[in-house]
C-alpha atoms as a PDB file:
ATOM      1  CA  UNK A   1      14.969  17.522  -6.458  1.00  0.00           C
ATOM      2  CA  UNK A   2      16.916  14.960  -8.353  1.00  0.00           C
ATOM      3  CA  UNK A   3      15.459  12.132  -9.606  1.00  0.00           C
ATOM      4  CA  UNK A   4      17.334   9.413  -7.333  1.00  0.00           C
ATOM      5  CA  UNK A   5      16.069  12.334  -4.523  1.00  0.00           C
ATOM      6  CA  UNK A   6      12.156  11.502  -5.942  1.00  0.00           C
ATOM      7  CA  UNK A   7      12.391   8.007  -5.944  1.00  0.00           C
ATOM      8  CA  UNK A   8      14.342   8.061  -2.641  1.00  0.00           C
ATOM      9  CA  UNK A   9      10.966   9.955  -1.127  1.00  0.00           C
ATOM     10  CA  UNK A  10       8.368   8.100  -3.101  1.00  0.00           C
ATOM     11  CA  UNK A  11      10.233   4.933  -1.572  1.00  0.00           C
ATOM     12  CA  UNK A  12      10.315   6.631   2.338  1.00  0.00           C
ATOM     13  CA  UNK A  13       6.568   6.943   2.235  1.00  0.00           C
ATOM     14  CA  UNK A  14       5.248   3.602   0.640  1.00  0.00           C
ATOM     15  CA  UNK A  15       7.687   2.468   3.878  1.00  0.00           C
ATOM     16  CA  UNK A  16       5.853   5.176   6.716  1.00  0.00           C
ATOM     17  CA  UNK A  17       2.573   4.111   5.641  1.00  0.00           C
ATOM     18  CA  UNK A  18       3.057   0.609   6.231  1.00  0.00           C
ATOM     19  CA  UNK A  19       4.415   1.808   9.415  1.00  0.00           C
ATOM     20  CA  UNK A  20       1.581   3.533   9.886  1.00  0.00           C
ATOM     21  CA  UNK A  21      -0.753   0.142   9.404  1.00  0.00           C
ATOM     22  CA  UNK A  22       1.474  -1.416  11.917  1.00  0.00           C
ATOM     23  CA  UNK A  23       1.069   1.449  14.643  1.00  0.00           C
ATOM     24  CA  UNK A  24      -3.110   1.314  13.786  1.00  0.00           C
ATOM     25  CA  UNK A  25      -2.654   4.858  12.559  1.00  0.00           C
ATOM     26  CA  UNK A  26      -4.928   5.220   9.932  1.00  0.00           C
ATOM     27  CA  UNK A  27      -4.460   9.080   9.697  1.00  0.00           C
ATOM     28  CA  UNK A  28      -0.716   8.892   8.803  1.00  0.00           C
ATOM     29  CA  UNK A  29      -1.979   6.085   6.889  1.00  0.00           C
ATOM     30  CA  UNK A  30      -4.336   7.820   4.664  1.00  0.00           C
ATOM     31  CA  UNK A  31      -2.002  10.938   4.503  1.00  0.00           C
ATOM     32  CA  UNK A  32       0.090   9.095   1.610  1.00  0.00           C
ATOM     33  CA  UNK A  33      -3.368   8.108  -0.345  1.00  0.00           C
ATOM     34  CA  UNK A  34      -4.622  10.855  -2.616  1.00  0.00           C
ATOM     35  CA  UNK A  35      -8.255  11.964  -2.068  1.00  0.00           C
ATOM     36  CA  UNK A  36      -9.563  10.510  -5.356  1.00  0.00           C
ATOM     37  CA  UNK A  37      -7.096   7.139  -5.035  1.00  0.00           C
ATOM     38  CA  UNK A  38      -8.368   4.248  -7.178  1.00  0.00           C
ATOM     39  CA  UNK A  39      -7.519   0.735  -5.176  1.00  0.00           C
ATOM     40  CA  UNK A  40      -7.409  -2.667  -7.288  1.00  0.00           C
ATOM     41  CA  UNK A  41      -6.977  -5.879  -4.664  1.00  0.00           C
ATOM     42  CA  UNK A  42      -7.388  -8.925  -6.000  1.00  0.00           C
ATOM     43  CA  UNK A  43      -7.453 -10.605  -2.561  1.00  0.00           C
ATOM     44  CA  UNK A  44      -9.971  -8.746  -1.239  1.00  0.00           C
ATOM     45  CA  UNK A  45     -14.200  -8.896  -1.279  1.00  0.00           C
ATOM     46  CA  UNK A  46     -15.778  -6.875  -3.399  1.00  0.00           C
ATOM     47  CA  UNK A  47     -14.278  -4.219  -6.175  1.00  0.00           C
ATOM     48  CA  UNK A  48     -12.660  -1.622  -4.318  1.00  0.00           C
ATOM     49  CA  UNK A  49     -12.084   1.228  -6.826  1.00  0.00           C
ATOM     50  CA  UNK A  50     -12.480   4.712  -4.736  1.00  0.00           C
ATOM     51  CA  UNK A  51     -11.699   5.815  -1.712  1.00  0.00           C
ATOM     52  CA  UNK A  52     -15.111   5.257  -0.555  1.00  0.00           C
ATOM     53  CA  UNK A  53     -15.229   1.940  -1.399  1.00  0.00           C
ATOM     54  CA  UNK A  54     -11.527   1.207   0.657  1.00  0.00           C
ATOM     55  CA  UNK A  55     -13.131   3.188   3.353  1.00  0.00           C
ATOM     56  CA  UNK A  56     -16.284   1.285   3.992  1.00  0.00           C
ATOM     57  CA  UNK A  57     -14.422  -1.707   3.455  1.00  0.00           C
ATOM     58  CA  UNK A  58     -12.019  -0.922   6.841  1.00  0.00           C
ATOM     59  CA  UNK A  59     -14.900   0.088   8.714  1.00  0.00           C
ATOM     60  CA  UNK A  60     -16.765  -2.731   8.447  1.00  0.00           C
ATOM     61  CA  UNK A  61     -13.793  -5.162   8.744  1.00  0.00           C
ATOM     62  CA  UNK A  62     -12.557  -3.308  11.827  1.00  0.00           C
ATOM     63  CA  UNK A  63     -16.413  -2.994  13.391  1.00  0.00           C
ATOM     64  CA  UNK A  64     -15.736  -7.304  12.918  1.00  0.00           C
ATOM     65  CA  UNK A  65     -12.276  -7.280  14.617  1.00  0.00           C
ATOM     66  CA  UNK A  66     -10.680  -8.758  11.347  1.00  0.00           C
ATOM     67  CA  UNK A  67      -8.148  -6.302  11.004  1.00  0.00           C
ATOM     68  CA  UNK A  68      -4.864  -8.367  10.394  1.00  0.00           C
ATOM     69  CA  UNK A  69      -2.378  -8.934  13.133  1.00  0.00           C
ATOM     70  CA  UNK A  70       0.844  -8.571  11.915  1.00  0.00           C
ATOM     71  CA  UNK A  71       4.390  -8.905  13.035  1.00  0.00           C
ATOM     72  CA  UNK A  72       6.002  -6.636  10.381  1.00  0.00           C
ATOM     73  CA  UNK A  73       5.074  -5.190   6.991  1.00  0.00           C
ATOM     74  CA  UNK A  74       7.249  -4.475   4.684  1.00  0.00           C
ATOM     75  CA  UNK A  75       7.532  -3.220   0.699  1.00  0.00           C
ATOM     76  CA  UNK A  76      10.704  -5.853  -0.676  1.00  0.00           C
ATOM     77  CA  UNK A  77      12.451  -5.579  -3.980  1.00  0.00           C
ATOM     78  CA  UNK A  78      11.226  -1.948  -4.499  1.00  0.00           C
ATOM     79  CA  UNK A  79      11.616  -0.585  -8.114  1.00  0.00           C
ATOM     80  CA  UNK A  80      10.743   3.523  -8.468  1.00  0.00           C
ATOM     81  CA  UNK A  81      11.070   5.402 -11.658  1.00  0.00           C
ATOM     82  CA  UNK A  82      10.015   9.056 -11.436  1.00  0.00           C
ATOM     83  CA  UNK A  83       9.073  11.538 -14.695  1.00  0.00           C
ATOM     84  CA  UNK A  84       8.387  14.813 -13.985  1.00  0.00           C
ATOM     85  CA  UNK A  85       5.332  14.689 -11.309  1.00  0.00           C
ATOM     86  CA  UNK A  86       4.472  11.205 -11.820  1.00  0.00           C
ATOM     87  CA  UNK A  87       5.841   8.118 -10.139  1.00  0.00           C
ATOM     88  CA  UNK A  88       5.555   4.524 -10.299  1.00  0.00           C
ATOM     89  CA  UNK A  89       6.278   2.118  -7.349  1.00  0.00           C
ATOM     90  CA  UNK A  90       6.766  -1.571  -7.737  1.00  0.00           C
ATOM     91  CA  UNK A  91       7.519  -4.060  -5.308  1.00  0.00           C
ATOM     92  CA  UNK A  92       6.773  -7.077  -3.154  1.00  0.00           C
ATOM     93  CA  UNK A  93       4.849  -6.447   0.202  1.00  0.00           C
ATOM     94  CA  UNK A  94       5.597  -8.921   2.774  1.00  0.00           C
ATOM     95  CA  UNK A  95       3.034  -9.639   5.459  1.00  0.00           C
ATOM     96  CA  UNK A  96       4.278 -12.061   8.279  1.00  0.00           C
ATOM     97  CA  UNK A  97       1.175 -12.840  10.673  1.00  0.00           C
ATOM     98  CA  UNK A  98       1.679 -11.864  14.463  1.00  0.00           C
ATOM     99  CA  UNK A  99       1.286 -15.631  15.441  1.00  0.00           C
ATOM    100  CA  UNK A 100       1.684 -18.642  13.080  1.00  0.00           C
ATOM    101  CA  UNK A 101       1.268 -18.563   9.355  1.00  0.00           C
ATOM    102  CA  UNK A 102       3.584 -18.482   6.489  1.00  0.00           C
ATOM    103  CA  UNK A 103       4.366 -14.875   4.960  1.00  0.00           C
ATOM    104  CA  UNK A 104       1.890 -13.532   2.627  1.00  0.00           C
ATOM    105  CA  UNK A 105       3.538 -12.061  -0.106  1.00  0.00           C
ATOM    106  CA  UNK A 106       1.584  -9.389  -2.762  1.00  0.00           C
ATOM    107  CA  UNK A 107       3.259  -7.748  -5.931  1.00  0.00           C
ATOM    108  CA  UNK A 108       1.843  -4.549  -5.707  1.00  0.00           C
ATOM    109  CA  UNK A 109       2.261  -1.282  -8.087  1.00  0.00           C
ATOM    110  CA  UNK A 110       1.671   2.119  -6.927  1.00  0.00           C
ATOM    111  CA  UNK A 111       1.372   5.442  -8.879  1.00  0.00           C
ATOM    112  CA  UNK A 112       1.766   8.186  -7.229  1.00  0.00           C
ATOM    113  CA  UNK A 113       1.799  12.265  -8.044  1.00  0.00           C
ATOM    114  CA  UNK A 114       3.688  14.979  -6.329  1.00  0.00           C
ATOM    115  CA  UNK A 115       1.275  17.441  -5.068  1.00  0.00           C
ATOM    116  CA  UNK A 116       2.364  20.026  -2.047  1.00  0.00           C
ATOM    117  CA  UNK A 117       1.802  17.501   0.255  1.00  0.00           C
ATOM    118  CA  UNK A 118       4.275  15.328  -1.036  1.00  0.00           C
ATOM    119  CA  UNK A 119       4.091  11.841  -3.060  1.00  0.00           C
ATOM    120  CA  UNK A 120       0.843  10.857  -2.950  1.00  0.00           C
ATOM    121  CA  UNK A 121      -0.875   7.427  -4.288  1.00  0.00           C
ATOM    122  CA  UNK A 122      -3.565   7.681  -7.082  1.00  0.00           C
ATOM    123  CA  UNK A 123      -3.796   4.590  -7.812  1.00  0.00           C
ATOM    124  CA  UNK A 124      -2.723   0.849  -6.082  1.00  0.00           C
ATOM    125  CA  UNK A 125      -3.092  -2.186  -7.509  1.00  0.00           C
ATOM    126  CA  UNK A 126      -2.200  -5.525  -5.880  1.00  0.00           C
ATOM    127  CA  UNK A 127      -2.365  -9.062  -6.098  1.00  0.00           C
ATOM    128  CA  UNK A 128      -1.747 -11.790  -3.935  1.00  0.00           C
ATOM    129  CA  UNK A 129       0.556 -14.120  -4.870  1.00  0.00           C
ATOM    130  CA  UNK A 130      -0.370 -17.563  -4.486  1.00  0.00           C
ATOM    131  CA  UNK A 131       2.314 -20.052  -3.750  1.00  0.00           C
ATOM    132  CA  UNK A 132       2.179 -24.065  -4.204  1.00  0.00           C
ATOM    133  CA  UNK A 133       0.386 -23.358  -7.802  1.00  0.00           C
ATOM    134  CA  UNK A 134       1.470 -24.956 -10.868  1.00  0.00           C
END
């Protein structure tokens, strides 16, 4: 596989599993994190560094009913560079609300590692930008 091919598949599943969030599907979701993902989100409660962490974070804002209600997500601007096993993903993810509200826009980096179930995320790390700031 090429290089260009890599970054072509790296980019093709940050996309499905944002599709995946859209659909509710939390196993295809999941399927592009790597068991032992780290997760850095600076607009969310709490530290969220393991997977443990991200999962009891879900379940208890889905046992609430404040999972987000979206109209699309989508990764913008996406930069991938690719060495060897290793990848890293930048980008902009855009989050328009299902009803009202501006777009939420977070700059987000993801590294991933090819394993032989494909590009898989070790570690995510994104932050909210924060428009109408000086």
């Amino acid at each position: 596989m090429t290089g260009q091919d890599a970054a072509g598949a790296v980019a093709a599943g940050i996309e499905d599993m944002y599709d995946a969030f859209l659909a509710g599907d939390r196993r295809r979701f999941d399927a592009h994190l790597h068991p032992e993902v780290t997760t850095w989100e600076t607009h969310l409660p709490g530290p969220l560094r393991d997977r443990a962490d991200l999962d009891a974070y879900r379940a208890q804002r889905d046992a609430a009913g404040a999972r987000p209600a979206l109209a699309s997500l989508a990764a913008r601007d996406m930069r991938v560079d690719v060495w060897d096993d290793t990848a890293v993903a930048r980008y902009v993810l855009v989050a328009v609300p299902a009803v009202g509200g501006a777009p939420e826009e977070t700059r987000v980096t993801d590294v991933l590692r090819r394993s032989a179930q494909g590009w898989l995320i070790v570690h995510h790390h994104a932050e909210l930008v924060r428009t109408g700031q000086g």
